[in-house]
C-alpha atoms as a PDB file:
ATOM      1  CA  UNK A   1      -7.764  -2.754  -4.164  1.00  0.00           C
ATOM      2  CA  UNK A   2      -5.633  -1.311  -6.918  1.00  0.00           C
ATOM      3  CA  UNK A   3      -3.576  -3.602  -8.654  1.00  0.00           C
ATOM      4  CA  UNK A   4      -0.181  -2.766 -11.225  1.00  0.00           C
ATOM      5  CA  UNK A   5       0.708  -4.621 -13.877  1.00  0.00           C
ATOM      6  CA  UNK A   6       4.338  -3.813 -12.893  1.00  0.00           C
ATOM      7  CA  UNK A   7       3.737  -5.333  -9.692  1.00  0.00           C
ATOM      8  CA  UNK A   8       3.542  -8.807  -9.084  1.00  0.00           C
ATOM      9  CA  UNK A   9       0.835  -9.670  -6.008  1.00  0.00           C
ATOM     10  CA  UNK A  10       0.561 -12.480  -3.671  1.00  0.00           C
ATOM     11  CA  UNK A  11      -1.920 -13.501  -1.625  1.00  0.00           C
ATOM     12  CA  UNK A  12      -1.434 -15.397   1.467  1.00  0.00           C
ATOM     13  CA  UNK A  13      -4.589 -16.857   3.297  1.00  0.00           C
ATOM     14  CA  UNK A  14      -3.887 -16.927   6.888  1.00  0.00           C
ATOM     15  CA  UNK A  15      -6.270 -19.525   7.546  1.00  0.00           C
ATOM     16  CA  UNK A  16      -5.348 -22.483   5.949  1.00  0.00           C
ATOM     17  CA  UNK A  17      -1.850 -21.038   4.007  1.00  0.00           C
ATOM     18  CA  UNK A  18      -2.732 -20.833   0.578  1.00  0.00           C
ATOM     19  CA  UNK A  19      -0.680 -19.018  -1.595  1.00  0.00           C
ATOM     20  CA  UNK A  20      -2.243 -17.424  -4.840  1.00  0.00           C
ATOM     21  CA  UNK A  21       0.212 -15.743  -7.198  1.00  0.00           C
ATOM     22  CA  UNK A  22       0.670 -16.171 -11.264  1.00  0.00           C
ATOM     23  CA  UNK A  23       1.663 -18.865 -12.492  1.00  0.00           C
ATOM     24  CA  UNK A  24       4.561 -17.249 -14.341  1.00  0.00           C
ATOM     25  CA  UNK A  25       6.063 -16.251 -10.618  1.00  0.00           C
ATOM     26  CA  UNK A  26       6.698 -19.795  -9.748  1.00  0.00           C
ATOM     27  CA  UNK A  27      10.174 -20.149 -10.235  1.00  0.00           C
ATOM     28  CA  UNK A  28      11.205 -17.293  -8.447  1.00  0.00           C
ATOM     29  CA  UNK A  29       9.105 -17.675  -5.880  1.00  0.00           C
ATOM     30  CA  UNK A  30      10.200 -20.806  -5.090  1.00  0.00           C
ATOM     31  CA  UNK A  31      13.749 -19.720  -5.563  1.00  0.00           C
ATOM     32  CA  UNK A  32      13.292 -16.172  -3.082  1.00  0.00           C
ATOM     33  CA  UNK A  33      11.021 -18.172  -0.691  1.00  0.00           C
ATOM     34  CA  UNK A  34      13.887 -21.108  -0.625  1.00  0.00           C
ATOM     35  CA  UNK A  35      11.876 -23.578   0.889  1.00  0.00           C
ATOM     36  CA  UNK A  36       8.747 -22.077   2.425  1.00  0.00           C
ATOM     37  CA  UNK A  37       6.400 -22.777  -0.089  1.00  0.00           C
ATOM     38  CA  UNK A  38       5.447 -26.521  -0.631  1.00  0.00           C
ATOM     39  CA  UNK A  39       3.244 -27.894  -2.823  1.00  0.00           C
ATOM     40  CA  UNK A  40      -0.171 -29.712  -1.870  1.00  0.00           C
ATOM     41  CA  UNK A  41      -1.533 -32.491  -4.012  1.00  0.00           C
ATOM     42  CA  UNK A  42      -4.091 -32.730  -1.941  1.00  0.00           C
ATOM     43  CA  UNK A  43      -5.888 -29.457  -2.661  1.00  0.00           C
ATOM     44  CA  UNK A  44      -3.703 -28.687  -5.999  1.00  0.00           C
ATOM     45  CA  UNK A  45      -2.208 -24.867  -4.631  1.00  0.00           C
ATOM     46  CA  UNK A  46       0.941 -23.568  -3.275  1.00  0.00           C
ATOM     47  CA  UNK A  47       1.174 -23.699   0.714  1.00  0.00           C
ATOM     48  CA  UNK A  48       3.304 -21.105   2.978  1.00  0.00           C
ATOM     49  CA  UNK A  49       5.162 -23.070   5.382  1.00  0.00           C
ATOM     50  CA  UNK A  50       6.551 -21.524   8.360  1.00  0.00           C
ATOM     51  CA  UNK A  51       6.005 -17.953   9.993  1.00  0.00           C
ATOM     52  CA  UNK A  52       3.808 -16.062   7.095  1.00  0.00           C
ATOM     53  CA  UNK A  53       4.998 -12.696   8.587  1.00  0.00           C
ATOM     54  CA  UNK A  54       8.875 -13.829   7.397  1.00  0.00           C
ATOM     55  CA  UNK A  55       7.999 -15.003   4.507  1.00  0.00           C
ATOM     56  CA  UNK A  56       5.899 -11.998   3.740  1.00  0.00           C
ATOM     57  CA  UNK A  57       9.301 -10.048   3.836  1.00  0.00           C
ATOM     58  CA  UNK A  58      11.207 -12.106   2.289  1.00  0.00           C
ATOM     59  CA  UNK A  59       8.734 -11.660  -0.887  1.00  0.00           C
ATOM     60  CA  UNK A  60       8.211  -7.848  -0.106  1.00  0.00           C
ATOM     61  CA  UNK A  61      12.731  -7.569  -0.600  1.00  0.00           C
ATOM     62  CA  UNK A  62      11.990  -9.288  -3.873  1.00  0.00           C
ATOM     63  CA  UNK A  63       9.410  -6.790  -5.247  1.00  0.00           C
ATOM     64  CA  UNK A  64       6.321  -8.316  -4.436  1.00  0.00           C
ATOM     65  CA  UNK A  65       3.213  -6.944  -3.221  1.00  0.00           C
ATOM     66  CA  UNK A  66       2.420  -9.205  -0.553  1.00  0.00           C
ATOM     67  CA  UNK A  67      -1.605  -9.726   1.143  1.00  0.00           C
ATOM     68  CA  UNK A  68      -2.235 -11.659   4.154  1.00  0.00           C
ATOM     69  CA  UNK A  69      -5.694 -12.171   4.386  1.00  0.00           C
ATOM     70  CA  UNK A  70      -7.830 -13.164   7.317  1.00  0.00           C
ATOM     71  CA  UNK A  71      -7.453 -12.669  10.675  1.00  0.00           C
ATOM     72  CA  UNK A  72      -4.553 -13.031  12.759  1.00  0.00           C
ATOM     73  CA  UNK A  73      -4.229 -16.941  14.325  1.00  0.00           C
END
């Protein structure tokens, strides 16, 4: 998997909704995502809530590279 440092990447686990991006995304994620990312105290990362394959787009139209990983639920 080739990555660009021009490119910002997230990853989206399918299973359990875990969002991994860089720590220097957050604001605008949070801001292009407007409300489907929460965070989880519980497990200490970033959570996709709602359909993944929407908010996939929605961070695709902002110039992310976007990676849903796991099988479809």
């Amino acid at each position: 998997m080739e990555q660009t440092a021009d490119t910002p990447h997230v990853t989206i686990k399918r299973k359990d909704r875990t969002m991994v991006f860089a720590p220097t995304e957050t604001d605008k994620i949070r801001t292009v995502a407007s409300g489907r990312v929460s965070w989880d105290r519980r497990t200490n990362r970033w959570k996709a809530v709602g359909e993944l394959e929407e908010l996939a787009d929605l961070l695709t139209q902002a110039g992310y590279k976007v990676n849903l990983v796991g099988p479809k639920a």
